[in-house]
Protein backbone atom coordinates (compact mmCIF):
# COMPACT_ATOMS: atom_id res chain seq x y z
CA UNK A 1 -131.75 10.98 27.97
CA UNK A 2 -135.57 12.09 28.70
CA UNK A 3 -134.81 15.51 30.74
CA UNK A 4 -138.31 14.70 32.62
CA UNK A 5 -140.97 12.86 33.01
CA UNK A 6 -143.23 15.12 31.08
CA UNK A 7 -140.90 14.38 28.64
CA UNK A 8 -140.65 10.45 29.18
CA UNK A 9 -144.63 10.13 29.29
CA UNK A 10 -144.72 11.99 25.66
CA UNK A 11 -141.95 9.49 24.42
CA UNK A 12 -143.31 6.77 25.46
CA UNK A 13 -147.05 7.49 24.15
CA UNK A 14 -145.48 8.63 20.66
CA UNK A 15 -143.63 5.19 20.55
CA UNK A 16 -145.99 3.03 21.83
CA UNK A 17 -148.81 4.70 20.01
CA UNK A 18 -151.72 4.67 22.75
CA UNK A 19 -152.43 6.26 25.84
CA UNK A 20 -153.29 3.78 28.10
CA UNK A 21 -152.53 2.64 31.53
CA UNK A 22 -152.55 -1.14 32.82
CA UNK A 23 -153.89 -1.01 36.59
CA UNK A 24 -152.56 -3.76 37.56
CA UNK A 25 -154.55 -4.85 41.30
CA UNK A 26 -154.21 -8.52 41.46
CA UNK A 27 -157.57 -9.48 42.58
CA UNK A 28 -156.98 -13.35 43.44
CA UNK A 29 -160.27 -15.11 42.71
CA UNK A 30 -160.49 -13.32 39.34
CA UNK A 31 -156.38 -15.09 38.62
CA UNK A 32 -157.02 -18.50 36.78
CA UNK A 33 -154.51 -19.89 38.05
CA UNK A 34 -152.84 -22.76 40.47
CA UNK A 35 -150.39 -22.20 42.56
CA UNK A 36 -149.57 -20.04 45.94
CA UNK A 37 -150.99 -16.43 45.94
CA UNK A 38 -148.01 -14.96 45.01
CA UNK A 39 -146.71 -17.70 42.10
CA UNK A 40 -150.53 -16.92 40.92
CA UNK A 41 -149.77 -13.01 40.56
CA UNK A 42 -146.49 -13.42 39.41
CA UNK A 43 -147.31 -15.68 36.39
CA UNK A 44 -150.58 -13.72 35.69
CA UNK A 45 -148.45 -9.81 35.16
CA UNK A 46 -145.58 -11.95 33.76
CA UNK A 47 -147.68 -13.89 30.58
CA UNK A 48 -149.76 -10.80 30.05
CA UNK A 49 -146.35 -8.89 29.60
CA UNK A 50 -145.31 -11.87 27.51
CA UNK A 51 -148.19 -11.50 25.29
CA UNK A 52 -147.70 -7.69 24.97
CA UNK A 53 -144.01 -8.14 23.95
CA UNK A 54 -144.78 -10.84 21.33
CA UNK A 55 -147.76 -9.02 19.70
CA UNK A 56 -146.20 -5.66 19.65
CA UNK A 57 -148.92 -3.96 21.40
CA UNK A 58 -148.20 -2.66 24.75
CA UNK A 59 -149.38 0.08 27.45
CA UNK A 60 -148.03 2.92 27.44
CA UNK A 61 -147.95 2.89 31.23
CA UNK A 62 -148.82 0.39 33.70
CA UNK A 63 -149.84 1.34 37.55
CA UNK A 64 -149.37 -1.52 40.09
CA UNK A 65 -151.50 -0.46 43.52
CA UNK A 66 -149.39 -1.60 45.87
CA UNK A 67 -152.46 -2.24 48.97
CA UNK A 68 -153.48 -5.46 46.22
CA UNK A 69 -149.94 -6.43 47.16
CA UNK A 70 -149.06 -5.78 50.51
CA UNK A 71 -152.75 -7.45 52.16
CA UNK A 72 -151.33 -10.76 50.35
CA UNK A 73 -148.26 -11.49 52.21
CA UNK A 74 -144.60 -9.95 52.21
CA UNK A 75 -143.78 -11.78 49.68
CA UNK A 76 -146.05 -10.42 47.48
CA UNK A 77 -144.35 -6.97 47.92
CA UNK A 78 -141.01 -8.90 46.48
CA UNK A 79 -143.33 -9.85 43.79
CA UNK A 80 -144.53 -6.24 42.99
CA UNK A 81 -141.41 -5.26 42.61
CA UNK A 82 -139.92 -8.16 40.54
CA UNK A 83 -142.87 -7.11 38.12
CA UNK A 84 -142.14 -3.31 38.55
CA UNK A 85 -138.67 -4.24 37.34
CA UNK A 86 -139.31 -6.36 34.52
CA UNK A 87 -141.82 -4.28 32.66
CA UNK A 88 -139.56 -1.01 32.93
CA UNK A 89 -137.24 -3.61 31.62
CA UNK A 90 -139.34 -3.86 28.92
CA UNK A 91 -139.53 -0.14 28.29
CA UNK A 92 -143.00 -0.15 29.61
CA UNK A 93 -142.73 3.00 32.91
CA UNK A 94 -143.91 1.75 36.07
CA UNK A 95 -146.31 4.23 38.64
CA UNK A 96 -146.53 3.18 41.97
CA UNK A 97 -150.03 3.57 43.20
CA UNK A 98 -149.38 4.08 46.71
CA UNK A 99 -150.50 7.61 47.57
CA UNK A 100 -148.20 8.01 50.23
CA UNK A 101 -148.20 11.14 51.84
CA UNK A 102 -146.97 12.17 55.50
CA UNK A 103 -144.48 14.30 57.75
CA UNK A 104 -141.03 14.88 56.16
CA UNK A 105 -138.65 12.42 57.27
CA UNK A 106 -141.50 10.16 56.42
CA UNK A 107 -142.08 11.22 52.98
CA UNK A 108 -138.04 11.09 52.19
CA UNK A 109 -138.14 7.47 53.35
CA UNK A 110 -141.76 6.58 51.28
CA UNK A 111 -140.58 8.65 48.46
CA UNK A 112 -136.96 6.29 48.57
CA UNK A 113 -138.93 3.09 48.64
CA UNK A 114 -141.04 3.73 45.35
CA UNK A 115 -138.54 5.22 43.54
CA UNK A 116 -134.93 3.14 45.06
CA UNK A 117 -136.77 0.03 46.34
CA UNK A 118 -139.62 -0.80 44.19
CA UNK A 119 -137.96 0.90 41.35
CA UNK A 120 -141.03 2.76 39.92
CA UNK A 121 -140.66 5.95 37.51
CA UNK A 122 -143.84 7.55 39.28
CA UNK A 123 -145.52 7.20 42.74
CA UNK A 124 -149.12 9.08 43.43
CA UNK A 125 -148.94 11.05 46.54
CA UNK A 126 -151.75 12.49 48.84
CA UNK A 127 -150.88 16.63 49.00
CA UNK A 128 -153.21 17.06 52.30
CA UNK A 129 -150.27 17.55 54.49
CA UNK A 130 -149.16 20.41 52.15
CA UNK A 131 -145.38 21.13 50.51
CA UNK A 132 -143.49 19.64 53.12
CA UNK A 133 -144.89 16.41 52.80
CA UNK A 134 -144.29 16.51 48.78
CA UNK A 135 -141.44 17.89 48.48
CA UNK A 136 -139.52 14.85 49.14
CA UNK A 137 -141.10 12.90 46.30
CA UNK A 138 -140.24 15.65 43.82
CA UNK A 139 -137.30 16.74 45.09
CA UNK A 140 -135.42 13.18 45.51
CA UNK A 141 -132.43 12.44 43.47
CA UNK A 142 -133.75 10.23 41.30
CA UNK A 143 -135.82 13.27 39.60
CA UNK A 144 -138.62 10.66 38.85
CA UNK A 145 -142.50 11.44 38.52
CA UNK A 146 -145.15 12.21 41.13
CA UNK A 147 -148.82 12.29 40.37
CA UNK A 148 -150.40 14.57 43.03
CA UNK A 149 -153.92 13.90 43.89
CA UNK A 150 -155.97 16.25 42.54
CA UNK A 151 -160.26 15.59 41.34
CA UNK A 152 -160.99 12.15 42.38
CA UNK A 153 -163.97 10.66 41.41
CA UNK A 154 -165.39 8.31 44.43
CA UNK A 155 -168.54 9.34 46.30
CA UNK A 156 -166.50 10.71 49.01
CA UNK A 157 -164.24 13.39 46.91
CA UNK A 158 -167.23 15.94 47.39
CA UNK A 159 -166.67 15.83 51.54
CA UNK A 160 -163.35 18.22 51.35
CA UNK A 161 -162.52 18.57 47.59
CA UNK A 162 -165.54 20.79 46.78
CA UNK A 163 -165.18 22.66 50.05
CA UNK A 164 -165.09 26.76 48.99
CA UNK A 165 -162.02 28.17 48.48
CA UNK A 166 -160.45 31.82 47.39
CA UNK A 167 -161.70 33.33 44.59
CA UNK A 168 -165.07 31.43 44.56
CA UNK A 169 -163.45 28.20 43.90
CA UNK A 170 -163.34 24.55 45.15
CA UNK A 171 -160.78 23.56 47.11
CA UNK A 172 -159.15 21.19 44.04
CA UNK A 173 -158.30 24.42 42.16
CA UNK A 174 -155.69 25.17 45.00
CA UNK A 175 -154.01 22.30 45.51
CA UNK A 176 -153.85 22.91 41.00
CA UNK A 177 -152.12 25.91 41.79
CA UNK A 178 -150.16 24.54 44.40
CA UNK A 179 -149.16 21.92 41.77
CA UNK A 180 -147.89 24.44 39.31
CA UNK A 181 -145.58 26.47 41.77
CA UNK A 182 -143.84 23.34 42.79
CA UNK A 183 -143.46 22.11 39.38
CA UNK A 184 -140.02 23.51 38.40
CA UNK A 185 -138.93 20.37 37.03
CA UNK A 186 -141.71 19.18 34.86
CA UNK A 187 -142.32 16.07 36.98
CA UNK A 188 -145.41 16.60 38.82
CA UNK A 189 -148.88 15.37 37.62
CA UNK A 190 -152.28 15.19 38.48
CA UNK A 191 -154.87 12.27 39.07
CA UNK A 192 -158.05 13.52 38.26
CA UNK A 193 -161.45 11.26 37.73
CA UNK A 194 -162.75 9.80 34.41
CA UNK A 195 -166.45 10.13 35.09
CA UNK A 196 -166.79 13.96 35.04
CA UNK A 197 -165.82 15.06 31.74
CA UNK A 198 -167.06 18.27 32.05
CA UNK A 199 -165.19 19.22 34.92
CA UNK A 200 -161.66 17.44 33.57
CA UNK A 201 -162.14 19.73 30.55
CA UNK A 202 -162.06 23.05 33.33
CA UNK A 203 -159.46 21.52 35.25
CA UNK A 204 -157.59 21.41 31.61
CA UNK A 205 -158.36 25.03 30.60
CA UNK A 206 -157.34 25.71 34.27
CA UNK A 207 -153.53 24.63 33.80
CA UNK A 208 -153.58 25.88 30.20
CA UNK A 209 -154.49 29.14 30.60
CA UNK A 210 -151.73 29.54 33.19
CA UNK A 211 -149.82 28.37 30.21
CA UNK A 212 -148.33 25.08 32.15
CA UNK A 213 -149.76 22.20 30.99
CA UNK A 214 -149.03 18.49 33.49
CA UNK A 215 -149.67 15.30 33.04
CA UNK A 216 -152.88 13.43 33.88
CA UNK A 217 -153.39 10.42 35.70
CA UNK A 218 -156.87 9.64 34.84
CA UNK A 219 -158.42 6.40 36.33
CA UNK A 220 -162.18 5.18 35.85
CA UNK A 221 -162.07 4.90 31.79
CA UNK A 222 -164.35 1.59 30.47
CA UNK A 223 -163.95 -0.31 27.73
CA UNK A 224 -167.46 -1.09 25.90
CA UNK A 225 -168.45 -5.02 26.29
CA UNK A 226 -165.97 -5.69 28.97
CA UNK A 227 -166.68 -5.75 32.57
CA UNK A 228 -164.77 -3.16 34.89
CA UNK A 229 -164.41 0.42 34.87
CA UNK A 230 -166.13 3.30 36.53
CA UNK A 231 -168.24 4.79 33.49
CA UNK A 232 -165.39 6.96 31.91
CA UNK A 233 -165.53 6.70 28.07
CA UNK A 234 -162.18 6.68 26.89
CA UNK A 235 -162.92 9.46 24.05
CA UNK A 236 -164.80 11.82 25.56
CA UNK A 237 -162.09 11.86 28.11
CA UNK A 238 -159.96 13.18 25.32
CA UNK A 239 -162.07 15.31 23.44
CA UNK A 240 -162.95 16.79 27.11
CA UNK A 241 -159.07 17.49 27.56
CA UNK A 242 -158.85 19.26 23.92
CA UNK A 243 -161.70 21.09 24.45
CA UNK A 244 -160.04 22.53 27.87
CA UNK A 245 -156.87 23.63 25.47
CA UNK A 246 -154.31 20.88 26.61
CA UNK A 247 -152.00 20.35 23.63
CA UNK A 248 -149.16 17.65 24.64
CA UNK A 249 -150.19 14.41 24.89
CA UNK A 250 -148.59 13.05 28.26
CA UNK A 251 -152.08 11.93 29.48
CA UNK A 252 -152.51 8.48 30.57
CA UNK A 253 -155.83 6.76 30.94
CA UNK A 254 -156.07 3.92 33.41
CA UNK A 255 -157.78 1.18 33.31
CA UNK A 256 -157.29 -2.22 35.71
CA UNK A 257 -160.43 -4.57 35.83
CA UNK A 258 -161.53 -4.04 32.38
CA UNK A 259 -157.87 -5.37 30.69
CA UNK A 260 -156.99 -7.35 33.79
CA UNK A 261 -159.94 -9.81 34.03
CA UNK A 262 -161.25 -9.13 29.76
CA UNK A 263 -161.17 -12.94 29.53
CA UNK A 264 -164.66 -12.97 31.64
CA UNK A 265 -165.89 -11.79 28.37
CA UNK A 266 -166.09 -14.78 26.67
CA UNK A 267 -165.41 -16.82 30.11
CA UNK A 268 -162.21 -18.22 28.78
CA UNK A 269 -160.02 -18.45 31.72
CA UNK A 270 -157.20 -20.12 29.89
CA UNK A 271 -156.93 -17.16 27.23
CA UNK A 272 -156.43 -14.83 29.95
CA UNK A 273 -153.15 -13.01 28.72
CA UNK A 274 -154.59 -12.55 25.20
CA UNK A 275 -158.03 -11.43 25.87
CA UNK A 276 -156.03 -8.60 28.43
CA UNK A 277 -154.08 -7.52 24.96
CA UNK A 278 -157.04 -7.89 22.80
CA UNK A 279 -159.13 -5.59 24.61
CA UNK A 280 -155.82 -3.17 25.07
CA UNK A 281 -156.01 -3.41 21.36
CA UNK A 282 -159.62 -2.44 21.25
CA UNK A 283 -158.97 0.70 23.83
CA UNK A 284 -156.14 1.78 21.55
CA UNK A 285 -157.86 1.45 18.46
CA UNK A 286 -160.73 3.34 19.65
CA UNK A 287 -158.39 6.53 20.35
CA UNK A 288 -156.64 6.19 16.99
């Protein structure tokens, strides 16, 4: 048994053989599909998975926002978790993109709904309120995976992130260290922006020179010739994390439009579950 999820994350990559997530945000006009919204979703995650499974090449995560859920109906939060459950079924870990974050009483019960309801292995959680609004996500009993937001990337990040901090630095580097002292069990992680490689190699060097190394969430990585993405090359991403002295390779790198909707590529809407593997398989390949 995987002791945490530090631990399950490296598993997983070293059996699977890549590092990257599947963001999976139904977006419904993009589904080629018939059927009700949530029979569309359902059989969209479901054949992709199928396709996975029978070609052998799978994610080594996938990350299910759960806001491209709930503003569908209620029963496309059942759905979400019927597809949470069948790809951990699958061996494939499930994060929760939900960036919950409150008061907490409130953070016990949001923290028992990702990880007891949905059944996810991670949830990403918004540390603004400070400890006593994570602690509750790291400390529940299921001793499952947080990722803490840390450097995002949209245009806003800049408005409160880069504020000044102690020491001469920006106000990311303390909720960093605030991520390392609650870290005791090796569960916590970090979701920090594609597009900045420069900086995710300081935020690297950062954790490894206080010789404690987490897990990266990183969202915004492109795949060349498909559409999607936010500009993040997939390699530099990694050579940007080697360069900042990060040795384990728990690091996940998301991508959701570029694998989810691939079949625009060659506007084949009926080959939409294997152009969403083949262009997995080109991500993969291109880290190998």
């Amino acid at each position: 048994m995987t002791a945490s999820f530090s631990g399950l994350l490296e598993s997983r990559i070293l059996t699977c053989g890549n590092p990257v997530c599947l963001g999976m945000d139904p977006v419904l006009k993009l589904i080629p599909l018939e059927g009700s919204p949530e029979e569309k979703i359902k059989r969209f995650y479901s054949e992709i998975l199928e396709e996975c499974l029978r070609r052998g090449t799978t994610p080594a995560v996938v990350k299910p926002n759960s806001a491209y859920y709930e503003c569908v109906s209620i029963q496309a939060m059942q759905v979400l978790a019927d597809l949470i459950k069948n790809y951990t079924a699958a061996g494939i870990p499930a994060i929760l993109d939900a960036k919950r974050g409150d008061i907490g009483k409130s953070s016990a019960a949001y923290a028992d709904a990702a990880f007891r309801i949905y059944g996810a292995d991670a949830v990403t959680v918004n540390p603004w309120m400070g400890k006593d609004s994570v602690e509750p996500f790291y400390n529940h009993p299921s001793k499952k995976g947080i990722y803490v937001l840390l450097r995002t990337s949209n245009p806003g990040a800049a408005d409160f992130q880069d504020l000044p901090a102690e020491h001469g630095q920006r106000a990311f580097y303390s909720v960093a260290q605030k991520i390392i002292d609650w870290d005791t069990s090796h569960n916590i992680g970090a979701v920090v922006g594609a597009t900045h490689p420069e900086e995710l190699e300081a935020i690297t060097r950062f954790f490894a020179e206080k010789d404690h190394e987490i897990p990266f969430l990183i969202p915004g990585v492109s795949i060349p010739g498909v559409p999607g993405g936010q500009g993040g090359d997939a390699r530099t991403v990694l050579e940007a994390i080697r360069r900042g002295g990060g040795k384990r390779k728990f690091h996940v790198l998301n991508s959701s439009s570029g694998l989810n909707f691939a079949w625009q590529l060659q506007n084949r809407p009926e080959k939409f579950a294997s152009a969403c593997v083949d262009a997995l398989a080109r991500l993969s390949d291109s880290l190998a």
